[in-house]
N, C-alpha and C. Protein backbone atom coordinates (compact mmCIF):
# COMPACT_ATOMS: atom_id res chain seq x y z
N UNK A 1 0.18 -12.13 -17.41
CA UNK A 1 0.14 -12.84 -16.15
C UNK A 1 -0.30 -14.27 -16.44
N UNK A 2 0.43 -15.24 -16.03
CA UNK A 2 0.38 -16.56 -16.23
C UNK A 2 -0.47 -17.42 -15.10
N UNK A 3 -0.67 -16.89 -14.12
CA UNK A 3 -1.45 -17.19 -12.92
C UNK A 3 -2.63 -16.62 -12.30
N UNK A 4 -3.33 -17.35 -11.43
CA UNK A 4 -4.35 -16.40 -11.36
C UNK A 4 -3.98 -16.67 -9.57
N UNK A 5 -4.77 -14.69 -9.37
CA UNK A 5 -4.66 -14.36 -8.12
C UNK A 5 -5.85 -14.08 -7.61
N UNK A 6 -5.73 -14.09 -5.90
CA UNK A 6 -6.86 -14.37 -4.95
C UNK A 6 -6.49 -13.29 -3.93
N UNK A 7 -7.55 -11.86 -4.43
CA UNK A 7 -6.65 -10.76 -2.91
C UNK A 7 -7.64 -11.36 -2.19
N UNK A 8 -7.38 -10.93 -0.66
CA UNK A 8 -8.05 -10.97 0.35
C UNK A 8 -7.53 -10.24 0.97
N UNK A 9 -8.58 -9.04 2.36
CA UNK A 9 -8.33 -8.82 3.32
C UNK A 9 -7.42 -9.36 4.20
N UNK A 10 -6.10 -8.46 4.81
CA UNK A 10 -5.40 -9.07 5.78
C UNK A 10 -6.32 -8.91 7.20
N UNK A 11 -6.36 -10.61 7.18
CA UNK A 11 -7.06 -10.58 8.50
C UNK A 11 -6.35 -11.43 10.29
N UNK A 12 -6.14 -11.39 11.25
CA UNK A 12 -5.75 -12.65 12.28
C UNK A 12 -5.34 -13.72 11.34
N UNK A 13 -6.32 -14.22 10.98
CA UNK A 13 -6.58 -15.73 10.42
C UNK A 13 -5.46 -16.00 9.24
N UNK A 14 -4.88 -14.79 8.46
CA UNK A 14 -3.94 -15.10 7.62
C UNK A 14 -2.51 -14.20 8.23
N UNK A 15 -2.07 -13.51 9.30
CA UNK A 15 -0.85 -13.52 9.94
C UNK A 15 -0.19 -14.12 9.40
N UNK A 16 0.27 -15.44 9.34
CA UNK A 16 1.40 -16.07 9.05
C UNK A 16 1.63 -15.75 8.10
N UNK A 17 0.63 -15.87 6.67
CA UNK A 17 1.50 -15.60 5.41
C UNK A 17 1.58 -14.28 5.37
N UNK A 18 1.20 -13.46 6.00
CA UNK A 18 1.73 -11.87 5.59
C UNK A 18 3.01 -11.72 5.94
N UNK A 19 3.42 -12.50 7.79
CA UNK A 19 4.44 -12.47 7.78
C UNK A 19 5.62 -13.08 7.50
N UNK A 20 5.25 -14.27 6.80
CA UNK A 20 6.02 -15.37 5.71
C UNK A 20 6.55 -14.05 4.47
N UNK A 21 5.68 -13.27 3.76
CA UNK A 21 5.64 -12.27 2.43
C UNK A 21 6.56 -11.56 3.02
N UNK A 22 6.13 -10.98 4.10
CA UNK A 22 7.41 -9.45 4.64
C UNK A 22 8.65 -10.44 4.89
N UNK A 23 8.60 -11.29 5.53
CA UNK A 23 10.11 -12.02 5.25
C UNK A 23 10.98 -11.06 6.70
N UNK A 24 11.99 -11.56 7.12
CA UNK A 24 12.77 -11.44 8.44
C UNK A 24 13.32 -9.78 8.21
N UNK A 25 12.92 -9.00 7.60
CA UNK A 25 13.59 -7.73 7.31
C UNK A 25 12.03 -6.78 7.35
N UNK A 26 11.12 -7.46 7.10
CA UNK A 26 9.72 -6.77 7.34
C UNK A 26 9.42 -6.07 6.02
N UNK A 27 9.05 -7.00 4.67
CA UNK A 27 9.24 -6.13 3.37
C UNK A 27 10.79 -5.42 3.52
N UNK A 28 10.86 -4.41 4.00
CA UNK A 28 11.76 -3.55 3.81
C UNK A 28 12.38 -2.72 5.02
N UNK A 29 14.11 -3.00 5.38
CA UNK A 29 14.01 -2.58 6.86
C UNK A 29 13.28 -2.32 8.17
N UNK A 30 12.59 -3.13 8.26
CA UNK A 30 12.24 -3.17 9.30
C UNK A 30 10.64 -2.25 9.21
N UNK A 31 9.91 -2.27 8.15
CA UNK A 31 8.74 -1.15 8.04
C UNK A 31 8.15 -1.65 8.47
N UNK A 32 7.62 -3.18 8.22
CA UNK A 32 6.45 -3.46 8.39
C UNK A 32 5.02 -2.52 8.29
N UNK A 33 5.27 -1.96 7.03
CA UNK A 33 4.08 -0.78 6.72
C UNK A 33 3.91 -0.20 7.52
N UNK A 34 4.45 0.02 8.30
CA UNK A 34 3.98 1.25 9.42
C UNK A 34 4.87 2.76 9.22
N UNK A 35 5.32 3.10 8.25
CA UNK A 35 6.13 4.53 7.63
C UNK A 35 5.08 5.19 7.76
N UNK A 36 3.81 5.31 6.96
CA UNK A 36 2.91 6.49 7.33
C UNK A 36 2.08 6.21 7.79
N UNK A 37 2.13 5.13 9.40
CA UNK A 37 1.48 5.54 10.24
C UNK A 37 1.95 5.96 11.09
N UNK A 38 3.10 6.48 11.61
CA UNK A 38 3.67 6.76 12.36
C UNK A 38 4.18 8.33 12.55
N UNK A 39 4.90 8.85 13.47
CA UNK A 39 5.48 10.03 13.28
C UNK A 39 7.49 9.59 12.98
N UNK A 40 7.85 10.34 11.90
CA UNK A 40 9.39 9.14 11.81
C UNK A 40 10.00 9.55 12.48
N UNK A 41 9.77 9.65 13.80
CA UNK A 41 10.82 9.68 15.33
C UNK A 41 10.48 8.47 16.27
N UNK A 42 9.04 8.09 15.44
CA UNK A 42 8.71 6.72 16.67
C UNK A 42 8.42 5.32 15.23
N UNK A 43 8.55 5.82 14.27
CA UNK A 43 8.81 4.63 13.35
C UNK A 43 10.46 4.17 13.97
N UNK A 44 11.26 4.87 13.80
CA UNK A 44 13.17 4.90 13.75
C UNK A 44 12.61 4.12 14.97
N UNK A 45 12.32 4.77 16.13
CA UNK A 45 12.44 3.78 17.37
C UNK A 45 11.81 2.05 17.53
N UNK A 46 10.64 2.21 16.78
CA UNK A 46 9.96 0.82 16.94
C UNK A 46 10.71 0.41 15.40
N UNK A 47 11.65 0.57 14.52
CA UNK A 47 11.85 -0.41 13.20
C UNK A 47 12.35 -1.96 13.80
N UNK A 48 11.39 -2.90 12.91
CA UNK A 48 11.65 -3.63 12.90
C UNK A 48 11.10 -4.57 14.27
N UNK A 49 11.08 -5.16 15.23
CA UNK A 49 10.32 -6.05 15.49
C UNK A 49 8.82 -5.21 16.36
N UNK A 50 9.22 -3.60 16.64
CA UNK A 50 8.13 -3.30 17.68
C UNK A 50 7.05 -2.70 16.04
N UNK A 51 7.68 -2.40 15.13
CA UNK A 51 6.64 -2.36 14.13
C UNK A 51 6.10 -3.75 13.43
N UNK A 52 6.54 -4.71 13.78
CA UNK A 52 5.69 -5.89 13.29
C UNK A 52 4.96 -6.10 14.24
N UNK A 53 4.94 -5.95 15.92
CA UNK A 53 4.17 -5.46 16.58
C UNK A 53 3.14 -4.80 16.46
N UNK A 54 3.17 -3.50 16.01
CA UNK A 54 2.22 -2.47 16.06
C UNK A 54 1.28 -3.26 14.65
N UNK A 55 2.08 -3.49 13.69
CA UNK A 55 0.49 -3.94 12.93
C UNK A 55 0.09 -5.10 13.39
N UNK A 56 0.36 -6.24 13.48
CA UNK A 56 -0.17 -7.10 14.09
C UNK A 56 -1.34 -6.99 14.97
N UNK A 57 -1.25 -5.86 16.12
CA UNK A 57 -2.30 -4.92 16.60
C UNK A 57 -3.04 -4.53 16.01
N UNK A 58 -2.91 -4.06 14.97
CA UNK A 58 -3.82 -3.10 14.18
C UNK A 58 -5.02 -4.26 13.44
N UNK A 59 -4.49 -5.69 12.91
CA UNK A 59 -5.06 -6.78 12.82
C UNK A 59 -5.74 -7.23 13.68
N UNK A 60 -4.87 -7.85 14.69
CA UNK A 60 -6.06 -8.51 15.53
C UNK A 60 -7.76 -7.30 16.38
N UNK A 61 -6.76 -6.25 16.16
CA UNK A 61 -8.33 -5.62 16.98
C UNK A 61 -9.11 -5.24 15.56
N UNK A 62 -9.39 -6.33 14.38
CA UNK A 62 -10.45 -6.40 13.71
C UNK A 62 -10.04 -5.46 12.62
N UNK A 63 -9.24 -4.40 12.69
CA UNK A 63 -9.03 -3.74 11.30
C UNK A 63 -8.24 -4.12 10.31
N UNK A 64 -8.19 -4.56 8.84
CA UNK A 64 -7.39 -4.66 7.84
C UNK A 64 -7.13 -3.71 7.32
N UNK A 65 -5.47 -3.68 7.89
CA UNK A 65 -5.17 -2.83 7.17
C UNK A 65 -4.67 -2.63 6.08
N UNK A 66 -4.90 -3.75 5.01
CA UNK A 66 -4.71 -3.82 3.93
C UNK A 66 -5.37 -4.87 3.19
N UNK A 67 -4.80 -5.41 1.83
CA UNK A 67 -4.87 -7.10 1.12
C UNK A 67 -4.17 -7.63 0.57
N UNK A 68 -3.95 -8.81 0.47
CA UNK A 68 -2.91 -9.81 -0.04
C UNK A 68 -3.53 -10.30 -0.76
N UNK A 69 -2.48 -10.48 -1.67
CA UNK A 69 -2.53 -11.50 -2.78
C UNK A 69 -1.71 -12.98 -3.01
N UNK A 70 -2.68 -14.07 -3.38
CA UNK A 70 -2.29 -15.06 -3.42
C UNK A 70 -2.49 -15.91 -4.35
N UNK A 71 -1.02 -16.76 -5.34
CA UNK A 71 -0.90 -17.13 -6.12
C UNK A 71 -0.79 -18.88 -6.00
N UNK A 72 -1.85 -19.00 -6.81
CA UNK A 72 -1.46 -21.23 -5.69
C UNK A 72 -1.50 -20.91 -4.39
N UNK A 73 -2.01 -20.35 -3.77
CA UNK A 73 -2.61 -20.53 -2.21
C UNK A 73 -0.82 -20.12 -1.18
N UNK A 74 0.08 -19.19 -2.23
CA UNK A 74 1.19 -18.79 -1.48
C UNK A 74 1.01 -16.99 -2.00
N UNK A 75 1.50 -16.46 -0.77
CA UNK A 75 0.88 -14.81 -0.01
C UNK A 75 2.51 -14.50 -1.48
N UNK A 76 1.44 -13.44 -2.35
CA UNK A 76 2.83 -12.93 -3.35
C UNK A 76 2.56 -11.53 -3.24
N UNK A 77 1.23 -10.27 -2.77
CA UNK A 77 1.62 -9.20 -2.88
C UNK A 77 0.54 -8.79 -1.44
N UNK A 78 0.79 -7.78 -1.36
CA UNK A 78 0.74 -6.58 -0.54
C UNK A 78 0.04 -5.64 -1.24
N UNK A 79 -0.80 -4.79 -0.21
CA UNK A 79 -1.27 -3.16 -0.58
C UNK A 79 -2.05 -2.95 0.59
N UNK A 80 -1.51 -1.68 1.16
CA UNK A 80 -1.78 -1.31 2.33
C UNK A 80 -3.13 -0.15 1.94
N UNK A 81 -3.61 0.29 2.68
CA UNK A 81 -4.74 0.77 2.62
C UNK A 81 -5.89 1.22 3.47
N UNK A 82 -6.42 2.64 3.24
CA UNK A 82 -7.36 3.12 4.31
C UNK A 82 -7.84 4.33 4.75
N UNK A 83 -8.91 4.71 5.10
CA UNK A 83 -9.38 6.13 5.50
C UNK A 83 -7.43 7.02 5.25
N UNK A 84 -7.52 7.89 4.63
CA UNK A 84 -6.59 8.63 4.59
C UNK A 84 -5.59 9.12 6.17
N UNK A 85 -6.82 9.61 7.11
CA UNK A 85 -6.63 9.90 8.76
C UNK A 85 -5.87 8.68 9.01
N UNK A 86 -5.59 7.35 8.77
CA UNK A 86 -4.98 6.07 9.19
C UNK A 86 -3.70 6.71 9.22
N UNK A 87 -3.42 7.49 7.72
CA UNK A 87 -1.68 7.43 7.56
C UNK A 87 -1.06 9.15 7.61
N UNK A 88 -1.33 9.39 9.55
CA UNK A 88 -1.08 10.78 9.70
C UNK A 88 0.48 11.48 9.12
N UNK A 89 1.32 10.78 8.06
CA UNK A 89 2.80 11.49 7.60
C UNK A 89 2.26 11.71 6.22
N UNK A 90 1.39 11.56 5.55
CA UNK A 90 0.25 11.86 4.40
C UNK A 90 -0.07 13.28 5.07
N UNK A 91 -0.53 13.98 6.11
CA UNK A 91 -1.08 15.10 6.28
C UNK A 91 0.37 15.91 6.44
N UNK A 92 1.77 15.16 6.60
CA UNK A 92 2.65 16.07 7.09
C UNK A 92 3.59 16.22 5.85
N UNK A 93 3.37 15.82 4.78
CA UNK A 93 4.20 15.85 3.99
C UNK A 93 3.79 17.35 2.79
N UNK A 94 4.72 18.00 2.24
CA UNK A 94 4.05 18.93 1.34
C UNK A 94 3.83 18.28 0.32
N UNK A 95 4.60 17.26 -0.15
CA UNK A 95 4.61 17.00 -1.30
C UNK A 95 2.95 16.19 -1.43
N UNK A 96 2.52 15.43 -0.24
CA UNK A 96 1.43 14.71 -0.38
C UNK A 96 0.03 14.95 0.25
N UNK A 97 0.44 16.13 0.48
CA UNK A 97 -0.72 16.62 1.69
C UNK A 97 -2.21 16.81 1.15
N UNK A 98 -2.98 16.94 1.73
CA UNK A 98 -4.36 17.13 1.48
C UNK A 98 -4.67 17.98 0.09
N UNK A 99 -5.54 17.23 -1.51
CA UNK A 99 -5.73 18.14 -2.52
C UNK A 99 -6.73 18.85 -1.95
N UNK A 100 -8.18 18.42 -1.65
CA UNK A 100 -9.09 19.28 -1.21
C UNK A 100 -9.84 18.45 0.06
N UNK A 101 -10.76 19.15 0.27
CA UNK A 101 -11.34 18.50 1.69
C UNK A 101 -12.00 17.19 1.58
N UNK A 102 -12.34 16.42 0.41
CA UNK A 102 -12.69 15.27 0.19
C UNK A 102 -12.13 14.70 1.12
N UNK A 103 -13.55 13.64 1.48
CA UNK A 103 -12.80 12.36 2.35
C UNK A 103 -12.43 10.93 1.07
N UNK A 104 -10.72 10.94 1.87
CA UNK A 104 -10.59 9.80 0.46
C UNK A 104 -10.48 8.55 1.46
N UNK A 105 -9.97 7.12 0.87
CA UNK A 105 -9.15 6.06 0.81
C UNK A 105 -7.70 6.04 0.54
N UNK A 106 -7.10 6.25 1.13
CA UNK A 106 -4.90 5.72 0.52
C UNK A 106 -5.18 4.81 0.60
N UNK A 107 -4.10 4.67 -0.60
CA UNK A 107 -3.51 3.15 -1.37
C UNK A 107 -1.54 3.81 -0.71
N UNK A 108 -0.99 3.46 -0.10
CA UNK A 108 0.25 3.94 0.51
C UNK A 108 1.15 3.04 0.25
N UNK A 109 0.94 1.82 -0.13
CA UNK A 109 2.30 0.62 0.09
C UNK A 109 1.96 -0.43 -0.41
N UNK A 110 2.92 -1.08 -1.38
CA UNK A 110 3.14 -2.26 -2.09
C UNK A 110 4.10 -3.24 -1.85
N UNK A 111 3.78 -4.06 -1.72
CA UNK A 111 5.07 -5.58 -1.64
C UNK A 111 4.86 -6.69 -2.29
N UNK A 112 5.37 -6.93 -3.45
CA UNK A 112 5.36 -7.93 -4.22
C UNK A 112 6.81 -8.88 -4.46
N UNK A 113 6.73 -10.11 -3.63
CA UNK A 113 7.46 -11.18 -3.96
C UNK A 113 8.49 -11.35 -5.10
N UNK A 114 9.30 -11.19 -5.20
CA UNK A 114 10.58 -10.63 -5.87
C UNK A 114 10.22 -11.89 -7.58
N UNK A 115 9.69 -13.04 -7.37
CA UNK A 115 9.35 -13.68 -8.43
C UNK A 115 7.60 -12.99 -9.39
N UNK A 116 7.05 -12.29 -8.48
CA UNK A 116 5.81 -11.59 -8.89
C UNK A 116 5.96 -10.30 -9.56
N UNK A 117 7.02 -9.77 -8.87
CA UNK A 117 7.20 -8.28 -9.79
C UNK A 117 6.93 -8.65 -11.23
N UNK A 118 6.53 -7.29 -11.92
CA UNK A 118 6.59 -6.69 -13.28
C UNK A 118 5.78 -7.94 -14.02
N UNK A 119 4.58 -8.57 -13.22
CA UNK A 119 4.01 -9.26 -13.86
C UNK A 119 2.56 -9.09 -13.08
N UNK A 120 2.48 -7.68 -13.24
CA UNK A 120 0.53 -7.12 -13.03
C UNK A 120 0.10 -7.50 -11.73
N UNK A 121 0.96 -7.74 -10.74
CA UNK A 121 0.53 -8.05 -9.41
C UNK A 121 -0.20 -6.60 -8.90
N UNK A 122 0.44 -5.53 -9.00
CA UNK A 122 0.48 -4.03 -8.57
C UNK A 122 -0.80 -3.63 -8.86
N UNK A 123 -1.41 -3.83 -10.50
CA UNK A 123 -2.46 -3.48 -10.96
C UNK A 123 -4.22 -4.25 -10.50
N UNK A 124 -3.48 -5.23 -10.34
CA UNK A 124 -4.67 -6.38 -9.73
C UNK A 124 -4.73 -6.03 -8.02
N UNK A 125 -4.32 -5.31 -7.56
CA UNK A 125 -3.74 -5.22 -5.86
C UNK A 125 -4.72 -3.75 -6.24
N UNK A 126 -4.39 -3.17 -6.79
CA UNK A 126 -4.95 -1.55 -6.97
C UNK A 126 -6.62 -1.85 -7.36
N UNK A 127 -6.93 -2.80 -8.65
CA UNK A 127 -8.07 -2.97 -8.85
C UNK A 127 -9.08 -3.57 -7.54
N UNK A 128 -8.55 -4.25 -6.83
CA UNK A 128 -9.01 -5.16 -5.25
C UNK A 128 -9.32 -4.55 -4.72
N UNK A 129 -8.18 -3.10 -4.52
CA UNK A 129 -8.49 -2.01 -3.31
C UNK A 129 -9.55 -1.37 -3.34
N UNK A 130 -10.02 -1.09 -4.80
CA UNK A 130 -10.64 0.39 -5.00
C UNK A 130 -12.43 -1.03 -4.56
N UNK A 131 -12.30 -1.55 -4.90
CA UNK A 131 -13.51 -2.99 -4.53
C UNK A 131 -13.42 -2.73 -2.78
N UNK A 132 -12.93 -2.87 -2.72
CA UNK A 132 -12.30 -3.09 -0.65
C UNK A 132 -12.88 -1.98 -0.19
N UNK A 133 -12.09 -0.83 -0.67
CA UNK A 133 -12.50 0.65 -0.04
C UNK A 133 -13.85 0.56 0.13
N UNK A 134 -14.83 0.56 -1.50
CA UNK A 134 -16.27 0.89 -1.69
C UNK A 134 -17.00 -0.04 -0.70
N UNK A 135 -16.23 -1.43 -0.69
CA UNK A 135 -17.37 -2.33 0.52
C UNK A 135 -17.33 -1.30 2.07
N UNK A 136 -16.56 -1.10 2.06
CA UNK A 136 -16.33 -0.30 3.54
C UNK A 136 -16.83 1.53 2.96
N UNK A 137 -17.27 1.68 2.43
CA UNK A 137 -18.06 3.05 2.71
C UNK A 137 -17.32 4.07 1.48
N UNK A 138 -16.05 3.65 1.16
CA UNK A 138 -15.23 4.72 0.27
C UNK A 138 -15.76 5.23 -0.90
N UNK A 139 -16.03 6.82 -1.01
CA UNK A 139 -16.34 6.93 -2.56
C UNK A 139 -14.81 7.51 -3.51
N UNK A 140 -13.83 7.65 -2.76
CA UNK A 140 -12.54 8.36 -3.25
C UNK A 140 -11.72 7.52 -2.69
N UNK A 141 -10.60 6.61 -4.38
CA UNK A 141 -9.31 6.31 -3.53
C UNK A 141 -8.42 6.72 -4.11
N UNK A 142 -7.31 7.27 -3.59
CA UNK A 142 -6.12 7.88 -3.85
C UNK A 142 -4.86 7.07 -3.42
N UNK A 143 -3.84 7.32 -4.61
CA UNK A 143 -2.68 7.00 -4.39
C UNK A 143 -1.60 8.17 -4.82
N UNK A 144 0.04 7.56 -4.18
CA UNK A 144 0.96 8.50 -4.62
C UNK A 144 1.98 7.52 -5.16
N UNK A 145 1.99 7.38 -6.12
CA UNK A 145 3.21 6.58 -6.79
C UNK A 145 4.03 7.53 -7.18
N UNK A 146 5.29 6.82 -7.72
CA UNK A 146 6.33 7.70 -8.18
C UNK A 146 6.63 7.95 -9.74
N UNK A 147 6.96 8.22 -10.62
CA UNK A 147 6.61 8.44 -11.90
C UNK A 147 8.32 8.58 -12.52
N UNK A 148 9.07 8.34 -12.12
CA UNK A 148 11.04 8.50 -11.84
C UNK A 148 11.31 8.36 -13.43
N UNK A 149 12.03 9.64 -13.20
CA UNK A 149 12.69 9.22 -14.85
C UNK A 149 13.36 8.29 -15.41
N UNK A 150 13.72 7.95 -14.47
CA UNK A 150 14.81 6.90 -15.24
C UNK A 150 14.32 5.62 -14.10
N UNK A 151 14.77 4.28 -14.75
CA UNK A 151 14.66 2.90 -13.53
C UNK A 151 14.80 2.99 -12.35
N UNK A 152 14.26 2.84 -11.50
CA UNK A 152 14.73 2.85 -9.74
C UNK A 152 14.74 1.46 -9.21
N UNK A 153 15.17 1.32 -8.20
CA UNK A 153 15.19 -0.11 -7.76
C UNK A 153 13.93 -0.17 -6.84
N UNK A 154 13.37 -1.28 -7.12
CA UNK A 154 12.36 -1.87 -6.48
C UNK A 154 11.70 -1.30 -5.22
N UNK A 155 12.91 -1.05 -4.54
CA UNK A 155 13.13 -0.43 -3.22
C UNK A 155 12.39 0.79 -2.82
N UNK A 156 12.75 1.62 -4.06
CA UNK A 156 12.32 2.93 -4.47
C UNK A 156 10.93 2.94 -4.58
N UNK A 157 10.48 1.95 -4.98
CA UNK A 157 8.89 2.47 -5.75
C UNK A 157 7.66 1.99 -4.77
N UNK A 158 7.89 1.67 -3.36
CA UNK A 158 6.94 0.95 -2.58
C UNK A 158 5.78 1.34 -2.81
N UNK A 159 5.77 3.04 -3.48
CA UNK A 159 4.19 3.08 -3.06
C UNK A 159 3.63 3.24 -4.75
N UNK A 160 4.10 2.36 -5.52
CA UNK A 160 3.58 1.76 -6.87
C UNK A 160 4.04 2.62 -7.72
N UNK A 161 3.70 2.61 -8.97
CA UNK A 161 4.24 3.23 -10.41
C UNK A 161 3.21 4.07 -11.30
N UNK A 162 3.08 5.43 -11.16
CA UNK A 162 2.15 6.14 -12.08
C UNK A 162 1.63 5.01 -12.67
N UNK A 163 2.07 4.25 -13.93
CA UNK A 163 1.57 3.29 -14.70
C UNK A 163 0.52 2.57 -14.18
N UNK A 164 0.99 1.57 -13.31
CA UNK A 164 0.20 1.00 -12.25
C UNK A 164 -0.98 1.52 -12.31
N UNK A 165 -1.04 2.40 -11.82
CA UNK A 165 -2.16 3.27 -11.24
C UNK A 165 -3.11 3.48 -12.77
N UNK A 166 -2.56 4.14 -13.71
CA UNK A 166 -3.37 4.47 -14.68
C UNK A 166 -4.15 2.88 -15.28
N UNK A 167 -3.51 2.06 -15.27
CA UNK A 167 -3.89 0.69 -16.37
C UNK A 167 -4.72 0.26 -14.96
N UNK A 168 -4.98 0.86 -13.56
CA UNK A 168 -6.24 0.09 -13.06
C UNK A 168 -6.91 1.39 -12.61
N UNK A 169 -6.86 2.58 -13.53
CA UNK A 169 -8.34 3.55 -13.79
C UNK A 169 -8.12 4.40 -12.76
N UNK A 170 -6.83 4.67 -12.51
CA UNK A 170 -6.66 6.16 -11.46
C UNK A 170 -5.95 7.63 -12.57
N UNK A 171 -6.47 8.56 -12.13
CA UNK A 171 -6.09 9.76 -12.99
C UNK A 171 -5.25 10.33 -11.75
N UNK A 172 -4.06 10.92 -12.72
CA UNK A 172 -3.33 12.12 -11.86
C UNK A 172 -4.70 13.73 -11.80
N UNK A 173 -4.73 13.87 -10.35
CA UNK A 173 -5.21 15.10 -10.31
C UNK A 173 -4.37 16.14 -9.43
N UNK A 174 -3.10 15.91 -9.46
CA UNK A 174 -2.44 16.49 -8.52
C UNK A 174 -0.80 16.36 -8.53
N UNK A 175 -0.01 17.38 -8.87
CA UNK A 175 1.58 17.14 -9.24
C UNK A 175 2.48 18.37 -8.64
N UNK A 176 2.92 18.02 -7.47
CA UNK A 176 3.74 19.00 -6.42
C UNK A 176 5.00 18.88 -6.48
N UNK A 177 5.60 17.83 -7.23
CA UNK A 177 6.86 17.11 -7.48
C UNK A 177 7.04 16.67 -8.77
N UNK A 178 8.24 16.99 -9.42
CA UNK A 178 8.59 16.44 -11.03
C UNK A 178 7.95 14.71 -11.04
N UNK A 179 8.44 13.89 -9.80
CA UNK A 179 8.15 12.61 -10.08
C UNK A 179 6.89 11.97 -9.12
N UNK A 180 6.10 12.56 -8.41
CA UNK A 180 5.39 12.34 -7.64
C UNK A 180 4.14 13.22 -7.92
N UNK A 181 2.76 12.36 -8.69
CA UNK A 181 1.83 12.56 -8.80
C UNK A 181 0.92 12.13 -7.53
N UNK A 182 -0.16 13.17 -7.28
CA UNK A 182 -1.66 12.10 -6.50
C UNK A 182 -2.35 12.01 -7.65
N UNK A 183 -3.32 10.74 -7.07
CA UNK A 183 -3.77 10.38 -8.37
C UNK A 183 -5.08 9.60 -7.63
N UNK A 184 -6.51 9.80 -7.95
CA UNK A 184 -7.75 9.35 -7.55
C UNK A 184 -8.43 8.10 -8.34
N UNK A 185 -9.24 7.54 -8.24
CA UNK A 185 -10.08 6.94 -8.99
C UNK A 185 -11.20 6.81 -8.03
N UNK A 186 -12.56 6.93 -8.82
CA UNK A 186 -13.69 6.33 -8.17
C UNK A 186 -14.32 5.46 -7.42
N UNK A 187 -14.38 5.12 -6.58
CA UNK A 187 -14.59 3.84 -5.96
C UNK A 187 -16.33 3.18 -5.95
């Protein structure tokens, strides 16, 4: 990494560049990170401007729901993040559902600036979080990246890369899927 980065809490006060980063498509069709907060019968309905809506909400009434990263004082990554209960399609999924009754932190979603990829944005975004969580009370954060045999497109991997995860100190404790590990670290 040739630059140095500055996460911060997404807060009101930085709106614009988050929504400068998601760009007129919202990261990615229309998500605007809101996939697992939602139920996906009322994501499909709000994609795209009523989900840049709904987080925006979720901002101004004081919660971050995530942090950005910033390179020269321009917004280059994303990582969404939070009490696990935040992202109720996490409790509905088999593949990702609850390991044990621990209360954790999700790490759920990544967006990195198409010039930032594959240059440690992901790992520095993961190292921030597990800092973020613990200020706010977290002793467990968990993620689900994908682990794909072969290359996937960018597209594919929103919610980060086994790798990722291991080179900023998360262990797989959990494998329900050939390519989809959970995976904890300490906070």
């Amino acid at each position: 990494m040739k630059f140095k980065l500055t996460i911060v809490p997404l807060t009101p006060e930085r709106w614009d560049e988050f929504a400068q980063l998601f760009g007129k498509n919202g990261a990615c069709a229309g998500c605007w990170c809101m996939w697992w907060r939602l139920p996906r019968a009322q994501w499909v309905k709000q994609k795209g401007e009523r989900n840049k809506k709904a987080i925006r909400k979720l901002v101004n009434h004081g919660e971050a729901p995530g942090i950005l990263a910033y390179a020269d004082g321009q917004p280059v990554g994303w990582c969404a993040l939070g009490p696990r209960e935040a992202f109720p399609r996490l409790a509905t999924s088999r593949t990702l559902k609850p390991v044990d009754d621990q209360p954790v932190w999700s790490v759920t979603c990544f967006f990195v600036a198409r010039p930032f990829r594959r240059r440690g944005v992901t790992v520095e975004l993961l190292k921030a979080a597990v800092a973020f969580a613990r200020e706010r009370g977290a002793r467990i954060v968990e993620g689900y990246p994908v682990e794909p045999k072969q290359e996937q497109a960018d597209v594919f991997v929103y919610t980060g890369l086994a790798s990722a995860f291991r080179k900023a100190g998360f262990k797989e404790i959990a494998r329900r899927s050939p390519t989809r590990p959970i995976m904890r670290r300490a906070a």
